[in-house]
Protein backbone atom coordinates (compact mmCIF):
# COMPACT_ATOMS: atom_id res chain seq x y z
CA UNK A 1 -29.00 46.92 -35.31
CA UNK A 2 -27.07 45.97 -32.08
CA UNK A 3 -26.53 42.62 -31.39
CA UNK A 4 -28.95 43.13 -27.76
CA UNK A 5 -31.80 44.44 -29.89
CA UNK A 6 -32.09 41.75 -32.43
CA UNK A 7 -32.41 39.54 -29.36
CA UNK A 8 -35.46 41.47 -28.07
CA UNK A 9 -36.87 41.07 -31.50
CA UNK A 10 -36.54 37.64 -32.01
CA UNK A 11 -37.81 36.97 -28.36
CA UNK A 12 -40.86 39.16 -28.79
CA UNK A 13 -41.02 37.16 -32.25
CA UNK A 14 -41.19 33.97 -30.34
CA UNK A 15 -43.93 34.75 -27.88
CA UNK A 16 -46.31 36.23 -29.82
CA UNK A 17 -46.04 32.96 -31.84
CA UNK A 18 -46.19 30.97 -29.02
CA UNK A 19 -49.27 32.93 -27.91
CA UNK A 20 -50.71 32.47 -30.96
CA UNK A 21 -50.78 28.63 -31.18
CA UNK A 22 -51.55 28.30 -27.10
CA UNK A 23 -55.14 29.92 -27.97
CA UNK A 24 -58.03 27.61 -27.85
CA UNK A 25 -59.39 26.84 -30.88
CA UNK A 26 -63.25 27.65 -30.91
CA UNK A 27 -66.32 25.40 -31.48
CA UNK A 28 -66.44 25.95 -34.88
CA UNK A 29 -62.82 24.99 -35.84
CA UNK A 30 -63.03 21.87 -33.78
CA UNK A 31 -66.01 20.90 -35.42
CA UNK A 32 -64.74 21.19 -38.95
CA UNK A 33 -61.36 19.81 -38.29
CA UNK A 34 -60.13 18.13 -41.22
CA UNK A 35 -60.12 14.53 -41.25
CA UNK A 36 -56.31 14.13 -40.62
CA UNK A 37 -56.10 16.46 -38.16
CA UNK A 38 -58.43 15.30 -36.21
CA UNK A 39 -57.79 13.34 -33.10
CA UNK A 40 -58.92 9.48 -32.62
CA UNK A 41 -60.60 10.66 -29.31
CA UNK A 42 -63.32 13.01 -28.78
CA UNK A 43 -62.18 16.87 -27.86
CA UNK A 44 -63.08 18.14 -24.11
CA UNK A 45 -66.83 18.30 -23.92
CA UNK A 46 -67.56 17.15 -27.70
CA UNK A 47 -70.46 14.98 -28.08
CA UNK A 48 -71.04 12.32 -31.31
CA UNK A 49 -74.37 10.05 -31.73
CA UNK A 50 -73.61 7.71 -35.00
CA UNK A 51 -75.42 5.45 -36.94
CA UNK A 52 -76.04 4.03 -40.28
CA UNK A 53 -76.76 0.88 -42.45
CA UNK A 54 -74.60 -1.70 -43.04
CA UNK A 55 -75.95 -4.51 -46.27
CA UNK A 56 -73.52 -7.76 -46.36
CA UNK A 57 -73.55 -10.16 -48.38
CA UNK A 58 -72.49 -13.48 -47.31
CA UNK A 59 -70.32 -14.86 -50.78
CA UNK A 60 -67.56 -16.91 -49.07
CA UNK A 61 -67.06 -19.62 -46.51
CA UNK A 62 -62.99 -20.24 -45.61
CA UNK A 63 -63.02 -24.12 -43.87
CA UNK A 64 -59.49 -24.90 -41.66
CA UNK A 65 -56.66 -25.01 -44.09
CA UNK A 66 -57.84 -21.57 -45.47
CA UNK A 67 -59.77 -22.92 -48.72
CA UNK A 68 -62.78 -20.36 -49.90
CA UNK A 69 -65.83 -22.28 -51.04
CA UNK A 70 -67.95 -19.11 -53.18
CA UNK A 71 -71.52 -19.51 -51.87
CA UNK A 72 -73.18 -18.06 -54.74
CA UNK A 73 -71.42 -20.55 -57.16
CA UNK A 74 -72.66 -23.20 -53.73
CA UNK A 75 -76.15 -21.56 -54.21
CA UNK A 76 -76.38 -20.91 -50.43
CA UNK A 77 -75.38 -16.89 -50.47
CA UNK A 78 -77.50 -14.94 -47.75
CA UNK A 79 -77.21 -11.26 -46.42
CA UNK A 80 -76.87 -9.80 -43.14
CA UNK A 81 -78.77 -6.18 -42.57
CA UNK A 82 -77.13 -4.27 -39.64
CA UNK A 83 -77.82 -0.84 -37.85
CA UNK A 84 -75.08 0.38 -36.00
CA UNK A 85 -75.38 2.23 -32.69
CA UNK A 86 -72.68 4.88 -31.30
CA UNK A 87 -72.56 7.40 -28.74
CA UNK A 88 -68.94 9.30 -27.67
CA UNK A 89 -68.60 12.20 -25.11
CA UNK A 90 -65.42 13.62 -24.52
CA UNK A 91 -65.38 14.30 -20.96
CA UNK A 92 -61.89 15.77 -20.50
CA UNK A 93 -59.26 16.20 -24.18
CA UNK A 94 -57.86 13.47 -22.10
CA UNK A 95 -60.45 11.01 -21.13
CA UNK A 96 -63.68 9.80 -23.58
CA UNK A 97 -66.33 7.50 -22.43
CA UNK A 98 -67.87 5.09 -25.63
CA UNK A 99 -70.84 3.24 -25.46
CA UNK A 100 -71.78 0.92 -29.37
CA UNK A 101 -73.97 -1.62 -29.61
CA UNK A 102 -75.74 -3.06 -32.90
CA UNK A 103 -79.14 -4.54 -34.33
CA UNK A 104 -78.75 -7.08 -37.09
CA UNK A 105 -80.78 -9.96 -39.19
CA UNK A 106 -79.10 -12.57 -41.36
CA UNK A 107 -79.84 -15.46 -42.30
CA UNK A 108 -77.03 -18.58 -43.93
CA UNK A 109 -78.48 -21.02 -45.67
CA UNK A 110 -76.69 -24.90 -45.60
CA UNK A 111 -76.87 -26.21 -49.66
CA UNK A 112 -80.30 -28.27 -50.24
CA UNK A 113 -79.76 -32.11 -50.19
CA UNK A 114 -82.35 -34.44 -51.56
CA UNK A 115 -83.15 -38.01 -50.13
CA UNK A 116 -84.67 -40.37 -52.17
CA UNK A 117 -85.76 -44.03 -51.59
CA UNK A 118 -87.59 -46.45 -53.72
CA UNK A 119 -90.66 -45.29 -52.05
CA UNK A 120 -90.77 -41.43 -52.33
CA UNK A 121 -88.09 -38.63 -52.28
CA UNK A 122 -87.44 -35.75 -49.76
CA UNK A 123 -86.50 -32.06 -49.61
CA UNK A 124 -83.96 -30.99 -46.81
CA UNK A 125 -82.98 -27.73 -46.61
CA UNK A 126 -81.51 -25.61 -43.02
CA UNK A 127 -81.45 -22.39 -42.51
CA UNK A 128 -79.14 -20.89 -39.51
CA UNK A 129 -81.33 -17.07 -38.30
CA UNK A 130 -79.60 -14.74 -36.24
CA UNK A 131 -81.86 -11.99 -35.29
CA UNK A 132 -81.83 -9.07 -32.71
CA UNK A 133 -79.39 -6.54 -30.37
CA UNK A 134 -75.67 -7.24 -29.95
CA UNK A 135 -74.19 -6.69 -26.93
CA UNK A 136 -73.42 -3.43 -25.28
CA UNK A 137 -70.14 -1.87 -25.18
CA UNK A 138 -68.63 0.24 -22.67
CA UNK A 139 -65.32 2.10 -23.52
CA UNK A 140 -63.46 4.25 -21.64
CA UNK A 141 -60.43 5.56 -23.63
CA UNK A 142 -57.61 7.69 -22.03
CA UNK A 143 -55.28 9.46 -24.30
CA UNK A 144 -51.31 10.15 -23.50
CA UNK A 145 -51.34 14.07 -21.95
CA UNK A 146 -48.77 15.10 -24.85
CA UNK A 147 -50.29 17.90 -27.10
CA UNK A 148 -47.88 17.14 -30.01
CA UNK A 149 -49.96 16.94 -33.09
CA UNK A 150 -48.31 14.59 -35.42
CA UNK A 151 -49.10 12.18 -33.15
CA UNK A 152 -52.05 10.94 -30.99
CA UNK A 153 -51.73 7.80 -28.95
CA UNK A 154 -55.17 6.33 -26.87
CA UNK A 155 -55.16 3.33 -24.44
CA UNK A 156 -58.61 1.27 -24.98
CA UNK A 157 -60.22 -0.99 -22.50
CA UNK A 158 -63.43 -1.35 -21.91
CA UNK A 159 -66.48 -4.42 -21.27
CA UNK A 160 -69.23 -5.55 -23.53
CA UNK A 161 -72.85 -7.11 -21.36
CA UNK A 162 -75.54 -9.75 -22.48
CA UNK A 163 -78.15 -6.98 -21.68
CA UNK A 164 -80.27 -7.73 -24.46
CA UNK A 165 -80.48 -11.33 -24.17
CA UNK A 166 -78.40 -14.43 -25.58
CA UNK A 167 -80.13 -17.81 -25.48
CA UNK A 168 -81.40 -18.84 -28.69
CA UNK A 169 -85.80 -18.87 -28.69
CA UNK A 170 -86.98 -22.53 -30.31
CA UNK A 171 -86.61 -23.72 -33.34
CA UNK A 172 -89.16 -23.16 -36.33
CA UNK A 173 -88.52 -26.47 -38.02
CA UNK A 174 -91.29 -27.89 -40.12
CA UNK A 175 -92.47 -31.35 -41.94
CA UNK A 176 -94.55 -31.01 -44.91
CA UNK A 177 -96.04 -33.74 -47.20
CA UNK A 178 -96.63 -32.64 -50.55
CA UNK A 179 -98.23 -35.78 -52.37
CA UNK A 180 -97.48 -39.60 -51.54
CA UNK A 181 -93.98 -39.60 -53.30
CA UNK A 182 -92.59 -36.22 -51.99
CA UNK A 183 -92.14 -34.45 -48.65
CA UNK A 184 -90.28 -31.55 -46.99
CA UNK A 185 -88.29 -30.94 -44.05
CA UNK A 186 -87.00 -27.39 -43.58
CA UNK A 187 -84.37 -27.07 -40.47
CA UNK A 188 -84.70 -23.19 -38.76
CA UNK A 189 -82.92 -22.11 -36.20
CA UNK A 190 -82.86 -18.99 -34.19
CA UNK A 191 -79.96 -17.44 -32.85
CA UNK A 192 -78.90 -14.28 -31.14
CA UNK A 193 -75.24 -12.29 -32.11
CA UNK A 194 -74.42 -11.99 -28.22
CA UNK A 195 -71.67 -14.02 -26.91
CA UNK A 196 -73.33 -14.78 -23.71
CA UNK A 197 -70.83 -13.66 -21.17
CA UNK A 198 -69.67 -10.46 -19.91
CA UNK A 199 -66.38 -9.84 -22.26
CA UNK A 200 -63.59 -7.63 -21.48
CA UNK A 201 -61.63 -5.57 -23.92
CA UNK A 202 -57.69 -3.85 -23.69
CA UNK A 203 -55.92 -2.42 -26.42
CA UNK A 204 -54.30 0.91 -27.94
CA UNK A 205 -55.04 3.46 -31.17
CA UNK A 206 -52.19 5.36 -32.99
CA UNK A 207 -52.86 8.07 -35.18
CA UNK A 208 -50.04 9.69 -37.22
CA UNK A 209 -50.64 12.93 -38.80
CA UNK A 210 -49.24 15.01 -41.73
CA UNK A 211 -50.68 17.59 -43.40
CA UNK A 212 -52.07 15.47 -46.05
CA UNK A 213 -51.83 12.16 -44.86
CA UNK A 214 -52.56 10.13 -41.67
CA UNK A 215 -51.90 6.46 -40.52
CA UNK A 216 -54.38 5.16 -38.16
CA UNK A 217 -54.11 1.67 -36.28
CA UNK A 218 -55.44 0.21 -33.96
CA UNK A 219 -54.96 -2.55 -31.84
CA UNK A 220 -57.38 -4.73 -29.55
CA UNK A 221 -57.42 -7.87 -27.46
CA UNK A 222 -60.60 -9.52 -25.35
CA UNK A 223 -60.91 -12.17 -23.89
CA UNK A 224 -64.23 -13.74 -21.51
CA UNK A 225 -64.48 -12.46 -17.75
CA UNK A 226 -66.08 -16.07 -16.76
CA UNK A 227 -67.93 -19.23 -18.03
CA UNK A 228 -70.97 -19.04 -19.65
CA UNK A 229 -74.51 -20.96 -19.76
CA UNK A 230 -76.84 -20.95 -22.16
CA UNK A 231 -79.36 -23.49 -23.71
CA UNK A 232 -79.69 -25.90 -26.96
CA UNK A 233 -82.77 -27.30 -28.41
CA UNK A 234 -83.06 -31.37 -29.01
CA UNK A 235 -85.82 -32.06 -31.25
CA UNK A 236 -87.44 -34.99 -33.05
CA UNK A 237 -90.15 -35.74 -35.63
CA UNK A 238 -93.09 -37.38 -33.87
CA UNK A 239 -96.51 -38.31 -36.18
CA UNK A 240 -95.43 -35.56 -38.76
CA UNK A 241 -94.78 -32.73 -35.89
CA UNK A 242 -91.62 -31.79 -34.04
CA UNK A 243 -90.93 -32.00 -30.30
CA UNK A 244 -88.63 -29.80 -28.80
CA UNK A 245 -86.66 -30.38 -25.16
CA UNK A 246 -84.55 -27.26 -24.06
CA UNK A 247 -81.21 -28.27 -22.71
CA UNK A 248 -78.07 -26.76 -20.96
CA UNK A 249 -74.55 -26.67 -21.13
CA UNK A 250 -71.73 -24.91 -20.15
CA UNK A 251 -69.54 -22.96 -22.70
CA UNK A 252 -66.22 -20.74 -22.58
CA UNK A 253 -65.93 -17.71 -24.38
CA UNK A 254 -62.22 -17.77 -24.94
CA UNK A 255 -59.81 -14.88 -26.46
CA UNK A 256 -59.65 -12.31 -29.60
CA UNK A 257 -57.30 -10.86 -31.04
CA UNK A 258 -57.63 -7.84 -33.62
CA UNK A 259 -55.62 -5.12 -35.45
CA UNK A 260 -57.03 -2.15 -37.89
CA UNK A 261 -54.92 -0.08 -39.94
CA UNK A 262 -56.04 2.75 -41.94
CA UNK A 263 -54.56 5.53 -44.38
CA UNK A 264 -56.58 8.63 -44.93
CA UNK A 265 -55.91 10.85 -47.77
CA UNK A 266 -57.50 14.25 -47.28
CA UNK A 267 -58.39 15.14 -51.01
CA UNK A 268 -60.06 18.74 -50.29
CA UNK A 269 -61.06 19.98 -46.48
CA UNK A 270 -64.51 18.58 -46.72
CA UNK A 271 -63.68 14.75 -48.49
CA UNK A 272 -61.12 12.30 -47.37
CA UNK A 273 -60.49 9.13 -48.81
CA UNK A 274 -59.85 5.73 -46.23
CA UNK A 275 -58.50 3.01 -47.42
CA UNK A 276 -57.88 -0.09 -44.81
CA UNK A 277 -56.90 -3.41 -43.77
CA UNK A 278 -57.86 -5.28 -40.89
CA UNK A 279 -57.49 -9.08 -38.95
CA UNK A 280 -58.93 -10.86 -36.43
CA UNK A 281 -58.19 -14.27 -34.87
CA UNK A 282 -60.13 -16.34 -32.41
CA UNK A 283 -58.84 -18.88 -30.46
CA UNK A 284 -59.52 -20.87 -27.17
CA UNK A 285 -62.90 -21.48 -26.61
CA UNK A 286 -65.14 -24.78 -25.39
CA UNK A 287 -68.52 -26.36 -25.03
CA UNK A 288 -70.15 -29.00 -23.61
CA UNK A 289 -73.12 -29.05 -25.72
CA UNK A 290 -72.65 -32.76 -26.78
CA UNK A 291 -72.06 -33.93 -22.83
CA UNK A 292 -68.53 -33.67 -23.75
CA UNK A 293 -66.41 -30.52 -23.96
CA UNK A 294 -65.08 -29.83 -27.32
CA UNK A 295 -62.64 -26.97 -28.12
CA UNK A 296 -63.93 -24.32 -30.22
CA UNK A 297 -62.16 -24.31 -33.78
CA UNK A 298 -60.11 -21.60 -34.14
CA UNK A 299 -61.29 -18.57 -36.27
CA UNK A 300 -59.27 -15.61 -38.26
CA UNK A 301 -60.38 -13.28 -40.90
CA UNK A 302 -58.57 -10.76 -43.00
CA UNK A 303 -60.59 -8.08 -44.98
CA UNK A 304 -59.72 -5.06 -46.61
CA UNK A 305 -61.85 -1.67 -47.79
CA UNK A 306 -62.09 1.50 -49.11
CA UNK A 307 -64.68 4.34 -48.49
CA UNK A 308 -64.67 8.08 -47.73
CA UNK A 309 -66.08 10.62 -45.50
CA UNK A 310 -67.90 13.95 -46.35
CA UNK A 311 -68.10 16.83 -43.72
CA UNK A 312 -71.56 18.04 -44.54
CA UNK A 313 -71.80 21.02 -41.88
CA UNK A 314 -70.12 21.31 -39.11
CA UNK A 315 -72.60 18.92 -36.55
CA UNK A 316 -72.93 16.51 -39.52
CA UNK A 317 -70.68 14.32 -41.11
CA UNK A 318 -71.52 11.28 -43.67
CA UNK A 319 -69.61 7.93 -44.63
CA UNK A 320 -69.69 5.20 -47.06
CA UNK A 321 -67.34 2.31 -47.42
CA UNK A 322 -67.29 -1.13 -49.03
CA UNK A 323 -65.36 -3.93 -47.17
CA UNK A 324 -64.34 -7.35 -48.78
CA UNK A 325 -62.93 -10.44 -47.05
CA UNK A 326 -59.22 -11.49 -48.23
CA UNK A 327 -58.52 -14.73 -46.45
CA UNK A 328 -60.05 -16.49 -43.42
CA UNK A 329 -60.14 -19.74 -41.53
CA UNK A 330 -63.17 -21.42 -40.08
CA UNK A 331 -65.71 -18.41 -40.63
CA UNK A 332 -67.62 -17.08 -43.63
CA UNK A 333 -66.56 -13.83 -45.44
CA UNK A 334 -68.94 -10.78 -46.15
CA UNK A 335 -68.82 -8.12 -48.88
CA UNK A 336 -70.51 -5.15 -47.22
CA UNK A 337 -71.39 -2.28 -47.94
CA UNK A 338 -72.02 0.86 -44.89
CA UNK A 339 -73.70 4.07 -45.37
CA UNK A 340 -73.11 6.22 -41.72
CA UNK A 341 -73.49 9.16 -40.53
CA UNK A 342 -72.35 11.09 -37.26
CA UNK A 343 -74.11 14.33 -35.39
CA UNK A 344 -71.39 15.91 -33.52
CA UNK A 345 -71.64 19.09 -30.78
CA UNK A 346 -69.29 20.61 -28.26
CA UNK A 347 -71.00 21.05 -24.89
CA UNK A 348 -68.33 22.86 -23.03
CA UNK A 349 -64.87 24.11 -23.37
């Protein structure tokens, strides 16, 4: 074959491949993309509403120097029930709006201590109730314009709002006396999960894709837009009931830092298997609750988990992982357990 005419064939060769893998992909294939080939970002048009359950149990308290007291050994272990909340649209393959937010109950328990004088003895026990909406999150994620598919690369930012409500309602705390030698005095408060201030987010996801394998990790920093006020309830015991007085103060959000990295193993098409690793650090903050402002103690956790994913249809996908703390500072550590699930459709193309 002449020299010219093996060029025509390999350049016909070429374009019909090229043609080949510029054609859309349909609905359908999108939807049942694999779990490592699929982008961190929705696709043009694709909408995803997920949810789930998420049981923790609170086992472990870390104090400054990074010591782990084990609450059940303590006999103050509690649990935290969650219900996450997730919406995604992928507007353009190169822009995604996010909006999350989250309903939880837990409750920690402080260790009972017992007073006794030579008169009669007394019960004290405190109980710390945090109870309703998180804040909401709004996301916007843009993601680099380079269609090379070993590796997507997003920019995060985004703002989380006290829509739902952050001051704390009044106390619960009660005095009981049982007989002439014993009483009771149970210490309840009730908190909220928001942070109180309007809290701004920045940060970036890499995904790294093979046909097996993928690296995911992600990377986020927030930090408070402004000062915050909220209120604190003084209380004392007067003839056997409390009083309570609602106070302000002024408080500071300050700054977090946190980074997620994940490696998915894609056993068949339909199951992949996560495992992950994950830290975040506090640092910065300050109230005045005490008429004096006092720096928030710095905070870090490190957890780590393992879980998979089953694509159950092509609009329905459905998770489970376990996560368990590793090390920590200043914060309590929670073995949980999540059971999610995503609906997923493409409006457009």
């Amino acid at each position: 074959m002449p020299a010219i005419k093996k060029i025509q064939v390999i350049l016909i060769f070429l374009f019909c491949a090229l043609h080949i893998a510029g054609q859309p992909l349909s609905k359908y294939d999108l939807l049942t993309e694999r779990y490592v080939d699929r982008p961190v970002a929705m696709h043009k048009g694709q909408f995803q509403f997920s949810s789930g359950y998420e049981f923790s149990i609170i086992n472990a308290k870390y104090y400054v120097n990074g010591k782990k007291i084990d609450l059940a050994f303590d006999g103050s272990a509690s649990a935290k029930h969650m219900i996450p909340f997730k919406l995604k649209f992928g507007i353009l393959d190169y822009i995604q709006l996010a909006f999350s937010t989250q309903y939880a109950s837990m409750g920690i328990r402080s260790q009972n201590r017992q007073l006794i004088t030579l008169e009669s003895a007394m019960q004290v026990s405190e109980l710390n109730q945090y109870r309703g909406m998180n804040d909401l999150h709004i996301g916007l994620d843009l993601t680099a314009p380079i269609k090379w598919h070993p590796i997507n690369w997003l920019i995060n930012a985004g703002i989380s709002m006290p829509v739902f409500g952050h001051e704390p309602d009044k106390p619960d705390h009660s005095y009981t006396i049982i007989n002439d030698s014993t009483r009771t005095l149970e210490y309840i408060y009730n908190n909220t999960f928001s942070a109180g201030v309007p809290v701004a987010f920045l940060g970036s996801s890499l995904k790294i894709r093979t046909r097996y394998i993928s690296f995911t990790g992600v990377f986020l920093y927030s930090t408070g837009i402004q000062d915050g006020e909220s209120y604190d309830w003084r209380f004392r015991l007067v003839n056997n009931n409390f009083e309570y007085e609602k106070t302000q103060y002024q408080f500071h959000y300050g700054q977090a830092l946190s980074y997620y990295g994940e490696l998915a193993i894609q056993a068949i098409k339909w199951f992949t298997v996560r495992c992950a690793f994950s830290n975040y650090s506090y640092t910065g903050g300050w109230n005045n609750r005490t008429g004096k402002k006092v720096s928030t103690p710095d905070e870090s956790l490190m957890s780590a988990s393992l879980g998979y994913e089953i694509l159950v249809s092509p609009t329905f996908k459905i998770e489970q992982q376990m996560m368990l703390p590793v090390a920590g500072k200043n914060l309590i550590g929670q073995m949980a357990f999540l059971t999610g699930f995503s609906v997923n459709f493409i409006a457009y193309r």
